[in-house]
C-alpha atoms as a PDB file:
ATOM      1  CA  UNK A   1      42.801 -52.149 -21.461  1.00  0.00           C
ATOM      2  CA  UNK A   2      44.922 -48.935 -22.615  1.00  0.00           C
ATOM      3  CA  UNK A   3      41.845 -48.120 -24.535  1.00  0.00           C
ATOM      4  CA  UNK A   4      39.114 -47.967 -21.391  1.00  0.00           C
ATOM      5  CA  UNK A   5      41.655 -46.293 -19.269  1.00  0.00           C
ATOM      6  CA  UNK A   6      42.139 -43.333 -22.268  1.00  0.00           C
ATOM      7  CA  UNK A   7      37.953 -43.452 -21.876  1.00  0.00           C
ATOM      8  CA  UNK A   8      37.919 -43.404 -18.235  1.00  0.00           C
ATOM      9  CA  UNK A   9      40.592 -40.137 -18.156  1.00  0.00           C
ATOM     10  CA  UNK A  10      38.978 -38.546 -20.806  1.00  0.00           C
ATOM     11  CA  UNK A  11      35.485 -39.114 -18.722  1.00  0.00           C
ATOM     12  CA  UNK A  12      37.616 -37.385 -15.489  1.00  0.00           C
ATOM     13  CA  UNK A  13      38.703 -34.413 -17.204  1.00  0.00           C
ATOM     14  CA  UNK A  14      35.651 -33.630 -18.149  1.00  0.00           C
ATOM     15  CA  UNK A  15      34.159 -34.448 -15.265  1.00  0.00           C
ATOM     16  CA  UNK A  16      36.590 -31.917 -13.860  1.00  0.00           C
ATOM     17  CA  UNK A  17      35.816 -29.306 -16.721  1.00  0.00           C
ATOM     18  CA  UNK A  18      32.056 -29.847 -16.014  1.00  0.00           C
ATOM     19  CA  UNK A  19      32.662 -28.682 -11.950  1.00  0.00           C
ATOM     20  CA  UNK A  20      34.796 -25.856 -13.233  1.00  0.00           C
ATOM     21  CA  UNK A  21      32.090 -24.754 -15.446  1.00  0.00           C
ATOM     22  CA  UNK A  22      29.220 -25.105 -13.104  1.00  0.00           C
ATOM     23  CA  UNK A  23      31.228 -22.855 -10.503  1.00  0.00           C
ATOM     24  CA  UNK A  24      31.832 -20.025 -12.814  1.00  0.00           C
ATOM     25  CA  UNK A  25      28.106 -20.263 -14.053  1.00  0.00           C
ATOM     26  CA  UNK A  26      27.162 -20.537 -10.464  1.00  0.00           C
ATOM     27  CA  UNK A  27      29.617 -17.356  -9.661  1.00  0.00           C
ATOM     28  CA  UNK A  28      28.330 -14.968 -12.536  1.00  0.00           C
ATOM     29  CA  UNK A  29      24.688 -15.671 -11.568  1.00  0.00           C
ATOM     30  CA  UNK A  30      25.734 -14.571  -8.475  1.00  0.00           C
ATOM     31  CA  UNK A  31      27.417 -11.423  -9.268  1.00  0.00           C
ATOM     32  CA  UNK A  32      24.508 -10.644 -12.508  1.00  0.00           C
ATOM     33  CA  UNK A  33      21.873 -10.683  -8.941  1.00  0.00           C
ATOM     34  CA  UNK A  34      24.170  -8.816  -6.757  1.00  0.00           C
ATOM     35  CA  UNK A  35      24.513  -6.103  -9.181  1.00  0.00           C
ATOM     36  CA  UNK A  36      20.959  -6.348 -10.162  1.00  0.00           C
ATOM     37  CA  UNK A  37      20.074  -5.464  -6.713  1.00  0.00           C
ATOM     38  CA  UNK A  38      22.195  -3.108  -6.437  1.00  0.00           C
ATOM     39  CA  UNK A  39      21.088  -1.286  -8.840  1.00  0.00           C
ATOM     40  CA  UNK A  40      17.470  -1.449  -7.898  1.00  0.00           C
ATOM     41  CA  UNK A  41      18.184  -0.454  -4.249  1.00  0.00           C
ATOM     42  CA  UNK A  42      20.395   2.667  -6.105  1.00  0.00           C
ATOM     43  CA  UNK A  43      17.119   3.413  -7.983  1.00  0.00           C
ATOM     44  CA  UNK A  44      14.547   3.358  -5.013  1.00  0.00           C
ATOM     45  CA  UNK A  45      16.860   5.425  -3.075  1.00  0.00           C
ATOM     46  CA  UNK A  46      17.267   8.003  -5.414  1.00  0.00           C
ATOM     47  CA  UNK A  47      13.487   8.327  -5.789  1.00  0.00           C
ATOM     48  CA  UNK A  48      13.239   8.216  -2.237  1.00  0.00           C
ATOM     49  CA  UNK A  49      15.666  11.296  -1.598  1.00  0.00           C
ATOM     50  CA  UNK A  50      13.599  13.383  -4.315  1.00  0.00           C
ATOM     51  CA  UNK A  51      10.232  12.475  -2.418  1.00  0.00           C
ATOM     52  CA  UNK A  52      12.005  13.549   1.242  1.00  0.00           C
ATOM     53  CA  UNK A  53      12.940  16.555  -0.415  1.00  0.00           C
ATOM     54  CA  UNK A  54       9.409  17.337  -2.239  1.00  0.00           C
ATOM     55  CA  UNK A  55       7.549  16.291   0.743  1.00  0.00           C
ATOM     56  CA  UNK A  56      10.290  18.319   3.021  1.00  0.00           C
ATOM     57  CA  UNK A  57       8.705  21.668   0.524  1.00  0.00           C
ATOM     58  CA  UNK A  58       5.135  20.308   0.631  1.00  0.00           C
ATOM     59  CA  UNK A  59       5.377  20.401   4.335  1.00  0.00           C
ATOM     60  CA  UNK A  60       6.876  23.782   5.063  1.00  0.00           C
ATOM     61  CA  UNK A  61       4.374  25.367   2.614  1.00  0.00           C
ATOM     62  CA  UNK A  62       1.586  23.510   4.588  1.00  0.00           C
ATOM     63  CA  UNK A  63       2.626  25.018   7.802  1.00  0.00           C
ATOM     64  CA  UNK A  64       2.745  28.675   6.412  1.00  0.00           C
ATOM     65  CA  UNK A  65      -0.567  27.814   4.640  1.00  0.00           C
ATOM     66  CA  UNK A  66      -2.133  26.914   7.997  1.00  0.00           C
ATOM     67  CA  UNK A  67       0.234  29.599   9.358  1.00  0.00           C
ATOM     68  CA  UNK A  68      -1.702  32.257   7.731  1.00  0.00           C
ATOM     69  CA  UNK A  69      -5.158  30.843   8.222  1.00  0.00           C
ATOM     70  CA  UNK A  70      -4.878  30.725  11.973  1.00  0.00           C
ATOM     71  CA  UNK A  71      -2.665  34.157  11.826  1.00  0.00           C
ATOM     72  CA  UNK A  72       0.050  32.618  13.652  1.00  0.00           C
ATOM     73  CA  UNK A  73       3.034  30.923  12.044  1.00  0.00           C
ATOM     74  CA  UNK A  74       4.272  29.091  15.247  1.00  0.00           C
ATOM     75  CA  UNK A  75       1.003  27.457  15.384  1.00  0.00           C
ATOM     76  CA  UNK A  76       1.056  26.808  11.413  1.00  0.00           C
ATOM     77  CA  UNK A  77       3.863  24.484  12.144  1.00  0.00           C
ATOM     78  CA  UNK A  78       2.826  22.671  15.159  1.00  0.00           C
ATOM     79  CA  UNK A  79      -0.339  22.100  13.452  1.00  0.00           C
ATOM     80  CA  UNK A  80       1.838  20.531  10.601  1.00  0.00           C
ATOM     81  CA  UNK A  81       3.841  18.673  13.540  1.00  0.00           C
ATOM     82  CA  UNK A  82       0.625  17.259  14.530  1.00  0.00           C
ATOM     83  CA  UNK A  83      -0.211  16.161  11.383  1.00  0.00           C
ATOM     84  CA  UNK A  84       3.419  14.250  10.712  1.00  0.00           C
ATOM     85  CA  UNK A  85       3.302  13.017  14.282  1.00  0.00           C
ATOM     86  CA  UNK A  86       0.232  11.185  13.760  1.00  0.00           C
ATOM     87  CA  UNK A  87       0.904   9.937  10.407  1.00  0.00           C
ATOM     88  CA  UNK A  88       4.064   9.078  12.141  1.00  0.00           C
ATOM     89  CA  UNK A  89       2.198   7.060  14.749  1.00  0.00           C
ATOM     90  CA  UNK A  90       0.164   4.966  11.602  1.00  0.00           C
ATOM     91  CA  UNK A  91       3.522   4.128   9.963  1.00  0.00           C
ATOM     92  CA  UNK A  92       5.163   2.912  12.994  1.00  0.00           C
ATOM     93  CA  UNK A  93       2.157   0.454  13.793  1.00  0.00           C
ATOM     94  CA  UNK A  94       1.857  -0.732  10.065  1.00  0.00           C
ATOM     95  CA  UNK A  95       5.526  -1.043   9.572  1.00  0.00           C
ATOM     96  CA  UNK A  96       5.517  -4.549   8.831  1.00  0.00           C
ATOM     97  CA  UNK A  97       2.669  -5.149   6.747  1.00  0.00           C
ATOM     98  CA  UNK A  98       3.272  -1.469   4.181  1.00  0.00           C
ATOM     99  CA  UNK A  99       7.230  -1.631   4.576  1.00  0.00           C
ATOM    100  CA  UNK A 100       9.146  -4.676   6.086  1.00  0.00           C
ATOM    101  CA  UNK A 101       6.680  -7.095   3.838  1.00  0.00           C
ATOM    102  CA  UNK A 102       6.925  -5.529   0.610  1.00  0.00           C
ATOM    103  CA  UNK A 103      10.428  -4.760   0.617  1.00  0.00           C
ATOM    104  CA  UNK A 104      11.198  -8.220   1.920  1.00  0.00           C
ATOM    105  CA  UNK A 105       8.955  -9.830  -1.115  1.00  0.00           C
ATOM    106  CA  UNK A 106      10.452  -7.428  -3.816  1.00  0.00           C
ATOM    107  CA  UNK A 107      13.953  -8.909  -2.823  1.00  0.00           C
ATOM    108  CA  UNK A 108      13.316 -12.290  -2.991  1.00  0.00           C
ATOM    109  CA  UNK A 109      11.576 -11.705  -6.626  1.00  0.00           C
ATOM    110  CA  UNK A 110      14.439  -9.744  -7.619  1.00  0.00           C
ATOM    111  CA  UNK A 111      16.816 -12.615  -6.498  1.00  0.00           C
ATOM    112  CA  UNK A 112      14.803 -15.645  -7.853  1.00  0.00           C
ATOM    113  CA  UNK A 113      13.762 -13.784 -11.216  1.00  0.00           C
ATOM    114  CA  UNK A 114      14.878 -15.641 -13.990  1.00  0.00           C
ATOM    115  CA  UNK A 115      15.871 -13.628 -17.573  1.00  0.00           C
END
């Protein structure tokens, strides 16, 4: 009788040791994704700042390109307006399908990736 009762604490703590384990495992998975994230999101918005600010130049030299076809500045850069206003126009009405959609799928692959 002692004997099973040693057998049935020993199976209890680690039972016990086994649902300790499994919530740290389950914890660092959790932090290893969060920080993987983290740093993919850090990534894309650094590229995303240095594309602003190369298509910020790109734009300005377009509108003193067009500036000094039509021999008018002003109208250089409301042509360029135009141009951004309609593209513009095309992102808002595709948000979902070239923005919300792919961002949406690339987190859930980054989240259920396995290493």
């Amino acid at each position: 009788m002692n004997e099973s009762a040693n057998h049935i604490e020993q199976l209890l703590e680690s039972a016990a040791q086994y649902g300790k384990t499994s919530a740290e495992l389950v914890k660092l998975k959790a932090v290893d994704k969060t920080a993987e994230l983290l740093a993919s999101s850090t990534k894309i918005l650094f590229l995303i700042i240095l594309f602003a600010v190369s298509f910020l130049f790109c734009a300005v030299g377009l509108a003193f390109f067009l500036g000094t076809l039509f021999s008018s500045n002003a109208m250089g850069f409301v042509l360029t307006g135009l141009i951004f206003g309609i593209l513009g126009i095309l992102v808002y009405n595709n948000r979902n399908h070239w923005i919300k959609w792919p961002v949406r799928n690339a987190v859930i692959s980054q989240i259920l990736k396995n290493n």
